[in-house]
C-alpha atoms as a PDB file:
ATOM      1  CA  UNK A   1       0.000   0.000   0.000  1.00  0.00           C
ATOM      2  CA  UNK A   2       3.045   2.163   1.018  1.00  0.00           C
ATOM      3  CA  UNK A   3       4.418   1.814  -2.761  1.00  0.00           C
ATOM      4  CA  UNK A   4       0.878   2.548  -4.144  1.00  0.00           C
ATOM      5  CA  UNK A   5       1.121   5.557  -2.191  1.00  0.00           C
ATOM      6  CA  UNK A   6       4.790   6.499  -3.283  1.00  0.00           C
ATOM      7  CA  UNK A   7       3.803   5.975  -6.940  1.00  0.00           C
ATOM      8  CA  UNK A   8       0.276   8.089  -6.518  1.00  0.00           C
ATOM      9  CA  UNK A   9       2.677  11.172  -5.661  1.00  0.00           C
ATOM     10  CA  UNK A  10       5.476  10.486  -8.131  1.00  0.00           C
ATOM     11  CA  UNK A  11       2.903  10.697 -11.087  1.00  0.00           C
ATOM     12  CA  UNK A  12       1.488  13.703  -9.685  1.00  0.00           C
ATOM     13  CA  UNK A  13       4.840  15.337  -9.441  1.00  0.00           C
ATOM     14  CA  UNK A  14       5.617  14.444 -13.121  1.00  0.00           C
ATOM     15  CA  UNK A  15       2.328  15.625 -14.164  1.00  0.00           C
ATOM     16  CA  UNK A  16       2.810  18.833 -12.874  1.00  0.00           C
ATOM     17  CA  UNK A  17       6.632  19.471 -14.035  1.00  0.00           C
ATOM     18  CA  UNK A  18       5.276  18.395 -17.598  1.00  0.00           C
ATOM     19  CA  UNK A  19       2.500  20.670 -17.165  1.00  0.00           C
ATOM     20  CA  UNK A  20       4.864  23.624 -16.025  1.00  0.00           C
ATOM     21  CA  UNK A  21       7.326  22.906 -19.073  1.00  0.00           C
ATOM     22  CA  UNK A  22       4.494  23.324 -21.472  1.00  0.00           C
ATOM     23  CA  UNK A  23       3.673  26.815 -20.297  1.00  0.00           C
ATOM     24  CA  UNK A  24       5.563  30.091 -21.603  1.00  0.00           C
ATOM     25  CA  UNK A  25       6.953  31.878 -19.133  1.00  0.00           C
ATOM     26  CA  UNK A  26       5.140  35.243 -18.363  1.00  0.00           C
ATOM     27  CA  UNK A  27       7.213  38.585 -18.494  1.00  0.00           C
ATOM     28  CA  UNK A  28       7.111  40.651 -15.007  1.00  0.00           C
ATOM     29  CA  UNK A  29       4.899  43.338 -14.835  1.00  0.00           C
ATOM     30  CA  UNK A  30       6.121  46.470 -14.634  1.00  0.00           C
ATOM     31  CA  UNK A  31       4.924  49.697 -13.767  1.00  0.00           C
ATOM     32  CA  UNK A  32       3.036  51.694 -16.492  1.00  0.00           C
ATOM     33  CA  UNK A  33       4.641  55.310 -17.074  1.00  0.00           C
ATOM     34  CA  UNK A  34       1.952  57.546 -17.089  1.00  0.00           C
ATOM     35  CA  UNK A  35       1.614  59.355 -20.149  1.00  0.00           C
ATOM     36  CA  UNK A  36       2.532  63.139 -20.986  1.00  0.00           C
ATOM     37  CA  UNK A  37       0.622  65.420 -22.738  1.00  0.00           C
ATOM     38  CA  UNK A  38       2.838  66.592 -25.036  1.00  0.00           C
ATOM     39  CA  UNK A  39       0.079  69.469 -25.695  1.00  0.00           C
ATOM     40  CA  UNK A  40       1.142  71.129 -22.179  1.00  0.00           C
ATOM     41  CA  UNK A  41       5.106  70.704 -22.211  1.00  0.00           C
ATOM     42  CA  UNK A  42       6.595  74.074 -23.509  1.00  0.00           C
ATOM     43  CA  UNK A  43       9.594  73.318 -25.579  1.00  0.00           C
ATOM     44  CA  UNK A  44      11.750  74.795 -22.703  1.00  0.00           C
ATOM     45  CA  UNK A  45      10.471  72.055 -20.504  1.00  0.00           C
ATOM     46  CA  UNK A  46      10.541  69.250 -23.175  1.00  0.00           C
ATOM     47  CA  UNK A  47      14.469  70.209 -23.682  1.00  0.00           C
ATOM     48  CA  UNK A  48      14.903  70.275 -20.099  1.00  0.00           C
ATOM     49  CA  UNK A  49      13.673  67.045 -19.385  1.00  0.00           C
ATOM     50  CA  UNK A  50      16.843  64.902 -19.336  1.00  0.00           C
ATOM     51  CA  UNK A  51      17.143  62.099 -17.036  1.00  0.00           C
ATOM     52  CA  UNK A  52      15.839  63.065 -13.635  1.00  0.00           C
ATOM     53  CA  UNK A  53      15.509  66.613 -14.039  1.00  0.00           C
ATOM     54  CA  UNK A  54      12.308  67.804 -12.960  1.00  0.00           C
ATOM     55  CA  UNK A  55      11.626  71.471 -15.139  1.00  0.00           C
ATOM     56  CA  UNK A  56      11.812  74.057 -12.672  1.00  0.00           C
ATOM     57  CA  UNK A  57      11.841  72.252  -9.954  1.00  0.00           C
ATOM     58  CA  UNK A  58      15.309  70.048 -10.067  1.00  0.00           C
ATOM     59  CA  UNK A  59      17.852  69.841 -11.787  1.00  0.00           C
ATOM     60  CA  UNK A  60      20.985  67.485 -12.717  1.00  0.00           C
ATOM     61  CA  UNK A  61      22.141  68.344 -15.896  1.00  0.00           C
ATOM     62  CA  UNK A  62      21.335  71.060 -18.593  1.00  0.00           C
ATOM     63  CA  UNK A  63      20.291  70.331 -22.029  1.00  0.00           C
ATOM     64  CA  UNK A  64      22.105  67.718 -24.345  1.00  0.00           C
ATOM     65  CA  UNK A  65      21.433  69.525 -27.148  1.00  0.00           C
ATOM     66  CA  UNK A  66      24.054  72.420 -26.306  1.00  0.00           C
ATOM     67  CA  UNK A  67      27.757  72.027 -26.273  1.00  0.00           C
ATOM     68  CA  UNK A  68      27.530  74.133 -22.377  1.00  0.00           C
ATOM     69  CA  UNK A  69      29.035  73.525 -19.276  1.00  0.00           C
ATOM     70  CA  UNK A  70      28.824  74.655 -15.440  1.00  0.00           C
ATOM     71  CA  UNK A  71      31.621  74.914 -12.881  1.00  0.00           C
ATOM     72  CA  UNK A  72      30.431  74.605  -9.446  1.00  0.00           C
ATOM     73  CA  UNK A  73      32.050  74.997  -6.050  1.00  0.00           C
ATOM     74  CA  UNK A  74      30.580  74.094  -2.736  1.00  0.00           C
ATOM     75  CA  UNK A  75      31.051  74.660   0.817  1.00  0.00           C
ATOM     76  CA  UNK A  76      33.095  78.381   0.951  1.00  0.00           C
ATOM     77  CA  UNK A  77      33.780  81.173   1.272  1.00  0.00           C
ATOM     78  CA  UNK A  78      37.257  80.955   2.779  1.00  0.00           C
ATOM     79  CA  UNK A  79      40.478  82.988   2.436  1.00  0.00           C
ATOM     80  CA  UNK A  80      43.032  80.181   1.115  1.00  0.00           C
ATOM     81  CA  UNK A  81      41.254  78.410  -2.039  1.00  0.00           C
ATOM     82  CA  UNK A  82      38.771  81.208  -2.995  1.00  0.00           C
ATOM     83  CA  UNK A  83      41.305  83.848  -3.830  1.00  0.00           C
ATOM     84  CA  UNK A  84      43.203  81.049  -6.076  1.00  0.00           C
ATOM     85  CA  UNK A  85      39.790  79.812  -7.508  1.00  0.00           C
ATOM     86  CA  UNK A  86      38.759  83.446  -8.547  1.00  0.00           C
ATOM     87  CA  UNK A  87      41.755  84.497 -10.205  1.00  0.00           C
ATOM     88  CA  UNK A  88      41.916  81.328 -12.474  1.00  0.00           C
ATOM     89  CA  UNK A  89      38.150  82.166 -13.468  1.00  0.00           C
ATOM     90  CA  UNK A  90      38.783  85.636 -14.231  1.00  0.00           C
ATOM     91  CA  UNK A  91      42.089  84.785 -16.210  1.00  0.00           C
ATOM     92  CA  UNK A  92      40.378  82.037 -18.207  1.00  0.00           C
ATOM     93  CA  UNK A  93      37.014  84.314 -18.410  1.00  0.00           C
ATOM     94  CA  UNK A  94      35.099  82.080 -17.156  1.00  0.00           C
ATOM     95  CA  UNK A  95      31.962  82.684 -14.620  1.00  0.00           C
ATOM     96  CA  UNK A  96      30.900  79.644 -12.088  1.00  0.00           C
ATOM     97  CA  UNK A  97      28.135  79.691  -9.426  1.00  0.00           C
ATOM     98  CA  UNK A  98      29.017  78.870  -5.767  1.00  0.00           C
ATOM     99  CA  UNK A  99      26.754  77.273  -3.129  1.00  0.00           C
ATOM    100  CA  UNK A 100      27.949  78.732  -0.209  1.00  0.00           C
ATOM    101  CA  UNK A 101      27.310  78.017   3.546  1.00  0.00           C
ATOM    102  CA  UNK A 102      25.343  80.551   5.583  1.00  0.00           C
ATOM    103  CA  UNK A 103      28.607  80.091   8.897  1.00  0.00           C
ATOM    104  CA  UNK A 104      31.446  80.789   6.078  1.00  0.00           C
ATOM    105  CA  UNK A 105      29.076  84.242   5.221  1.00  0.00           C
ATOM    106  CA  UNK A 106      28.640  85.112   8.236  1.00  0.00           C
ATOM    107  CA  UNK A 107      32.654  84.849   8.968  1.00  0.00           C
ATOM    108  CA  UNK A 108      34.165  86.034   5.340  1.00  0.00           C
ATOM    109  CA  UNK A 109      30.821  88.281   3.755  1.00  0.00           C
ATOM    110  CA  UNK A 110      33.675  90.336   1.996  1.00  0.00           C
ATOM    111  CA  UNK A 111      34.463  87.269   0.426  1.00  0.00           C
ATOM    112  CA  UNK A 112      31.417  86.559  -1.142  1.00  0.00           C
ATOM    113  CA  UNK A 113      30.859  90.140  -2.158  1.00  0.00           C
ATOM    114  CA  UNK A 114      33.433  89.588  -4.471  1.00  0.00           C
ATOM    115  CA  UNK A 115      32.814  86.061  -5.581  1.00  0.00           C
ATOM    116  CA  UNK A 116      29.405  88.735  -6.410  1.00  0.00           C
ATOM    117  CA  UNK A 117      30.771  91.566  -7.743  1.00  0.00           C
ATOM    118  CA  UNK A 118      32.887  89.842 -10.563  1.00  0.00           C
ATOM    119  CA  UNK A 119      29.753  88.562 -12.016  1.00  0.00           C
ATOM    120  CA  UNK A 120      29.631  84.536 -10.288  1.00  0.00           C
ATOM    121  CA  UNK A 121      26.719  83.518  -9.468  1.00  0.00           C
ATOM    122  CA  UNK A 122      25.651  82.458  -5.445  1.00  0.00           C
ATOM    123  CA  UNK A 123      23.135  79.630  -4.195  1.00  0.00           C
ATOM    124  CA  UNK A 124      22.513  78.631  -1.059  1.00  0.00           C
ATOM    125  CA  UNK A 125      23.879  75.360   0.416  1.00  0.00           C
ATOM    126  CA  UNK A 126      21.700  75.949   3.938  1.00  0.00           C
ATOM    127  CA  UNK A 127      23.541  77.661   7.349  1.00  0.00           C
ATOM    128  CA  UNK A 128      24.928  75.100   8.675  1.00  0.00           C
ATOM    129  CA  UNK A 129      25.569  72.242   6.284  1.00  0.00           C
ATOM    130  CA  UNK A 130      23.676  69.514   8.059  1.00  0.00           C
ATOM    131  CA  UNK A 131      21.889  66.892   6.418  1.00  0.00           C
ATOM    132  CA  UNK A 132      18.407  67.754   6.214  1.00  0.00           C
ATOM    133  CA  UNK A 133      17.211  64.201   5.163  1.00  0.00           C
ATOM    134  CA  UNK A 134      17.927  63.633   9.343  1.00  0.00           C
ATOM    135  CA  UNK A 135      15.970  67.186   9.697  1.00  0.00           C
ATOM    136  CA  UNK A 136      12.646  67.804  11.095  1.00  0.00           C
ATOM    137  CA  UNK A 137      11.026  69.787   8.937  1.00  0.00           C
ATOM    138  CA  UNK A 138      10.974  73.234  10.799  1.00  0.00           C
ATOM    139  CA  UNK A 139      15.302  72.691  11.086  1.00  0.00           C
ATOM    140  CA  UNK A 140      15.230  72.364   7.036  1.00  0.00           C
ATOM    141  CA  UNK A 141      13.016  75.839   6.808  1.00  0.00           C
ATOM    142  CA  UNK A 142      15.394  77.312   9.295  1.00  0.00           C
ATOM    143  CA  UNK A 143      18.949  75.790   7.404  1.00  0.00           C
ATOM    144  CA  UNK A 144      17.438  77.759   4.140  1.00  0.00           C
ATOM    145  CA  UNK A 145      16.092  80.609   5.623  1.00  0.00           C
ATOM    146  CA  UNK A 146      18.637  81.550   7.439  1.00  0.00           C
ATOM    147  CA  UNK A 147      21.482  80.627   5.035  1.00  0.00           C
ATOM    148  CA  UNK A 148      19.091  82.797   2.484  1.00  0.00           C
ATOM    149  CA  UNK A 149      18.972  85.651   4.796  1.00  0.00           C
ATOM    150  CA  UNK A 150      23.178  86.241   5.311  1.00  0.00           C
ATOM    151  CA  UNK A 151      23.409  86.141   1.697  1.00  0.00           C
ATOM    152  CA  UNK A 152      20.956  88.592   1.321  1.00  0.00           C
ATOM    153  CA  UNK A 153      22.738  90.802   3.933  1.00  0.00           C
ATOM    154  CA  UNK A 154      26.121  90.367   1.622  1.00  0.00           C
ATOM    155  CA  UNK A 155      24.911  90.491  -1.489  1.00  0.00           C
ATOM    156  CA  UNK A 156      21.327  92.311  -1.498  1.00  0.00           C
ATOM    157  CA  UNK A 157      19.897  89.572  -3.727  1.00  0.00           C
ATOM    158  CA  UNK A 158      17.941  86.341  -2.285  1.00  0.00           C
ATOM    159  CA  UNK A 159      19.406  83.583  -4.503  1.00  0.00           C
ATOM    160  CA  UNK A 160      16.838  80.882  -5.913  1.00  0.00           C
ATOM    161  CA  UNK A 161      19.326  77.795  -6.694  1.00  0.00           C
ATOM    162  CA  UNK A 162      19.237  75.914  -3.676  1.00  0.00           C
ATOM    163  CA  UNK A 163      21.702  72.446  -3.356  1.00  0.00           C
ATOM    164  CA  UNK A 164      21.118  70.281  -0.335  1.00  0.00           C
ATOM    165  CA  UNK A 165      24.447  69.228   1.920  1.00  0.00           C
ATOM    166  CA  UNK A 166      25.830  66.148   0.504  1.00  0.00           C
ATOM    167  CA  UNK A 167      23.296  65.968  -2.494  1.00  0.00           C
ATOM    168  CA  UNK A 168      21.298  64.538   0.087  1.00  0.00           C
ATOM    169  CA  UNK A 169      16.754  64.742  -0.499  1.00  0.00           C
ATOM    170  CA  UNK A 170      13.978  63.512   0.014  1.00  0.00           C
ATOM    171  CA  UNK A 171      10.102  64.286  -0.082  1.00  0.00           C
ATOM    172  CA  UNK A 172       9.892  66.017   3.235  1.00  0.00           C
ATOM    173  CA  UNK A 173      12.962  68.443   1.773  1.00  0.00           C
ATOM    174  CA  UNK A 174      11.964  69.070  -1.956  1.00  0.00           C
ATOM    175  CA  UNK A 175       8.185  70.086  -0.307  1.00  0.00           C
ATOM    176  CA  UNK A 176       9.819  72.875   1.562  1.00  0.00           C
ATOM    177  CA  UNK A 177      12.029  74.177  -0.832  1.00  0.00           C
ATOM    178  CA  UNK A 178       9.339  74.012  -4.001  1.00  0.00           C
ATOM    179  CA  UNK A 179       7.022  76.077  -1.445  1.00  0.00           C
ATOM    180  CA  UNK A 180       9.406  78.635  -1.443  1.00  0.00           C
ATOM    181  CA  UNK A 181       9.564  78.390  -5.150  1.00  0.00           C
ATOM    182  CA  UNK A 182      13.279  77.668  -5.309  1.00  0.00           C
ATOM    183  CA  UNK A 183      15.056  75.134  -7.263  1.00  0.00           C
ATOM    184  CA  UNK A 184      17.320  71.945  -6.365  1.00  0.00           C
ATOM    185  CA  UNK A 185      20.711  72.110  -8.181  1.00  0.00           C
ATOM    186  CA  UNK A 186      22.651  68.887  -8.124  1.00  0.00           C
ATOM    187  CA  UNK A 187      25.156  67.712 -10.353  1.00  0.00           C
ATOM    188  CA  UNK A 188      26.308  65.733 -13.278  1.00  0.00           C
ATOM    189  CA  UNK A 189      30.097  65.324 -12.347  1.00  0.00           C
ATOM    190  CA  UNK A 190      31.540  65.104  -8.845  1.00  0.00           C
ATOM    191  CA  UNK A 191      34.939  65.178  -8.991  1.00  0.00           C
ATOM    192  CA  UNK A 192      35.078  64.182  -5.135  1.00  0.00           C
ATOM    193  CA  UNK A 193      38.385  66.894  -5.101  1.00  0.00           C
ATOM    194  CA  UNK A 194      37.907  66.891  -1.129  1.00  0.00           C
ATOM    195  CA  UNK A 195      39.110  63.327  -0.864  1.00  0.00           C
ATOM    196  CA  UNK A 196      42.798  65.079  -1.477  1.00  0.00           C
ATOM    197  CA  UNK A 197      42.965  63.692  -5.293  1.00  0.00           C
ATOM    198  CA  UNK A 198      46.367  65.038  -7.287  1.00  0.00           C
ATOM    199  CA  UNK A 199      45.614  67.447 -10.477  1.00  0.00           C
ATOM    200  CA  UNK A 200      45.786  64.957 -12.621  1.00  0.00           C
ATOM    201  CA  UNK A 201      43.478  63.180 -10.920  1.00  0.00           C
ATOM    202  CA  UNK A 202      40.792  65.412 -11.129  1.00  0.00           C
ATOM    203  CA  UNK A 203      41.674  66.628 -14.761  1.00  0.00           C
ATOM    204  CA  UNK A 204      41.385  62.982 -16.224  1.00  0.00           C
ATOM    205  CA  UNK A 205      38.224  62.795 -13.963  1.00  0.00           C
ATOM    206  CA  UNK A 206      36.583  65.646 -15.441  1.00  0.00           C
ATOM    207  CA  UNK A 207      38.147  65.310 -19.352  1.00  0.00           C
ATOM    208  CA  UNK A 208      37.091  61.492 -18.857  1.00  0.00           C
ATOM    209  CA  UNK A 209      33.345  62.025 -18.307  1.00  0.00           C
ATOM    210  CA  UNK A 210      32.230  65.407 -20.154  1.00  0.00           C
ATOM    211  CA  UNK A 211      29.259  65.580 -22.301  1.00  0.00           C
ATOM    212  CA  UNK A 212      26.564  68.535 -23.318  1.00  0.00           C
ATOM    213  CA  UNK A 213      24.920  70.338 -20.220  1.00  0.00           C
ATOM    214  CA  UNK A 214      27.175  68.808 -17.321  1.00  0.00           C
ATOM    215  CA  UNK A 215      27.464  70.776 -14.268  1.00  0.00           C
ATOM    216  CA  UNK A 216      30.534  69.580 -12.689  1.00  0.00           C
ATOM    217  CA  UNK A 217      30.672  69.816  -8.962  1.00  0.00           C
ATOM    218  CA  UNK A 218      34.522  70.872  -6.374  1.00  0.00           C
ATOM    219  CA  UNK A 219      34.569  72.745  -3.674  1.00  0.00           C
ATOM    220  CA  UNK A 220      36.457  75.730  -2.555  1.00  0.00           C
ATOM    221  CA  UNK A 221      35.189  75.002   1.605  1.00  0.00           C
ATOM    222  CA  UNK A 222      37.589  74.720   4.781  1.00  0.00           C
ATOM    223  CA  UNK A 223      39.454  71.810   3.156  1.00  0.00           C
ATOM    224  CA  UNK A 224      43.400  71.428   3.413  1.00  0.00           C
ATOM    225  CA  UNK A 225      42.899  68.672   0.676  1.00  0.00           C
ATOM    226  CA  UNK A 226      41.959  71.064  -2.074  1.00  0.00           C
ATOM    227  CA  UNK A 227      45.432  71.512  -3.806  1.00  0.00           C
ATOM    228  CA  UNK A 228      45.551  69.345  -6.789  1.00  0.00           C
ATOM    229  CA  UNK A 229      41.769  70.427  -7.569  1.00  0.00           C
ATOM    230  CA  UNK A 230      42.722  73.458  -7.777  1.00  0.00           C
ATOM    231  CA  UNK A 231      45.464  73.463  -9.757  1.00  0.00           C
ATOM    232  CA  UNK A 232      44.123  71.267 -12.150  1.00  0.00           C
ATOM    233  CA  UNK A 233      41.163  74.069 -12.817  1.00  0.00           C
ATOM    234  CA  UNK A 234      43.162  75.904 -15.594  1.00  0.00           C
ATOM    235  CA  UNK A 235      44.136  72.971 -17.379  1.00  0.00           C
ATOM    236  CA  UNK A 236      40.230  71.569 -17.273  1.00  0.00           C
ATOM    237  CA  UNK A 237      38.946  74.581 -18.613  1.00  0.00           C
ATOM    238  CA  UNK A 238      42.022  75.119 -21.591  1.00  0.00           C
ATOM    239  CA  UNK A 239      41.315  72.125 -22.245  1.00  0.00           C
ATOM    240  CA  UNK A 240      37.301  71.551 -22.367  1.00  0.00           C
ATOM    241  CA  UNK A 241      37.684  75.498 -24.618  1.00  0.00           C
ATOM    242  CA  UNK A 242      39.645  73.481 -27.264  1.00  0.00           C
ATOM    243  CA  UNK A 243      37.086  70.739 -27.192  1.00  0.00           C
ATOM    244  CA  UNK A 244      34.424  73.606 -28.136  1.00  0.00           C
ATOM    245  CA  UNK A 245      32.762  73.499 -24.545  1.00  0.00           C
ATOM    246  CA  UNK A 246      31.134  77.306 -23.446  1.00  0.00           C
ATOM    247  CA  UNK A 247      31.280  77.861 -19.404  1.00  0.00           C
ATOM    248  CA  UNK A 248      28.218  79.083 -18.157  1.00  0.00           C
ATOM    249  CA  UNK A 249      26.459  79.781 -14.870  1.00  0.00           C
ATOM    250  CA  UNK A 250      23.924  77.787 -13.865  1.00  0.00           C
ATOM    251  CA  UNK A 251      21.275  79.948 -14.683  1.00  0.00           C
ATOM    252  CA  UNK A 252      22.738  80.366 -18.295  1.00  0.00           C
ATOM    253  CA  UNK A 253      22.717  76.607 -18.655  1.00  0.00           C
ATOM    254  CA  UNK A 254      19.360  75.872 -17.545  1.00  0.00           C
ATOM    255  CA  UNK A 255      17.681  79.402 -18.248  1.00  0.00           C
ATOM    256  CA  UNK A 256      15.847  80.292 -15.041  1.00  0.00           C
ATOM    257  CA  UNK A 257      16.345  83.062 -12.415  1.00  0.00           C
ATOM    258  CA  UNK A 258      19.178  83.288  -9.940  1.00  0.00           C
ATOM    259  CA  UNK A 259      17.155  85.304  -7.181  1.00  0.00           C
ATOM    260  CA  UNK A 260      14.095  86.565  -6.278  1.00  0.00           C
ATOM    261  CA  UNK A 261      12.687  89.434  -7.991  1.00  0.00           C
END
């Protein structure tokens, strides 16, 4: 009776693996993309839309379709790299935009007046530089209000471009910063300078990777690591000229306002 039983189940098993065999094999499902209207997308938005830019909202990248480029440079001001970083821009003639902490303002304002004054652009990088993704969401007003506010002070304008510490977002953060009607600037190309990488380094890291619309991120912030980043800025940009690249600020690249009105 036992082997009755055993030979019961091992038919049933074969049945079903012959069964199984026959059937095609189903592709996953996978989540339906809603449809755009294409009716509603100015062309500025449709040749904005590039990866996981959100039009006037966030940003990555510029357009593909233009051979243009922005220089970046986080964490400052300071007295030691900022001096070296202007000069280079000015003798290449070349404007960048710095995200600045609201602390490093407050400390070297006539810094940033002339990062200003020679025609740079400024956004803010919050007060503090903490990482508002750990914030509650009254700290993440306060980081960008305040960090707003000493730029103001310096400057007299109330910049727009807003780039989170660390790249670092999420829902609770974009909501507070598209309420204020300010935009999230990230970047295309980190050249992770404040890890204490030689010039070449960070040339061959930036030469390597270019393409249409990249905004390339360094940083000119309390750093003693910063040497070979900056010294390999005039060779990037002599070399990215003869490649037919334009340097632009970020509101050139992505055509949208720098402050508030």
């Amino acid at each position: 009776m036992k082997n009755k039983s055993y030979l019961i189940l091992y038919a049933l098993c074969a049945i079903i693996l012959f069964l199984t065999a026959c059937t095609p094999l189903k592709k996953p499902e996978t989540e339906t993309v809603p449809k755009i209207d294409t009716n509603i997308l100015s062309a500025h938005d449709d040749k904005y839309k590039r990866g996981h830019n959100i039009p006037g909202k966030l940003y990555w990248a510029g357009s593909a379709e233009d051979k243009k480029i922005a220089l970046t440079f986080d964490d400052g001001p300071e007295e030691h790299w900022t001096p070296k970083i202007l000069a280079i821009l000015e003798m290449q003639q070349v404007k960048a935009t710095f995200f600045v902490i609201g602390e490093q303002v407050q400390r070297h304002p006539e810094m940033l007046r002339e990062i200003f004054d020679e025609g740079h652009v400024v956004g803010n990088h919050t007060f503090h530089h903490v990482n508002l993704v750990k914030a509650e969401t009254e700290q993440v007003k306060q980081e960008l209000e305040k960090g707003a506010s000493i730029i103001k002070d310096v400057i007299g304008k109330t910049p727009k471009l807003v780039r989170p510490p660390f790249g670092f977002h999420n829902e609770n953060v974009d909501a507070v910063i598209y309420a204020k009607k300010d935009i999230i600037v990230l970047w295309s190309l980190d050249t992770e300078d404040w890890q204490g990488f030689d010039s070449r380094t960070v040339k061959d890291s930036v030469l390597s990777k270019m393409q249409n619309g990249f905004i390339v991120l360094q940083h000119n912030g309390v750093n003693t690591h910063l040497g070979g980043s900056v010294e390999s800025l005039s060779d990037i940009i002599i070399e990215l000229k003869k490649q037919g690249y334009a340097f632009v600020t970020i509101p050139e690249l992505l055509e949208i306002e720098p402050y508030e009105k």
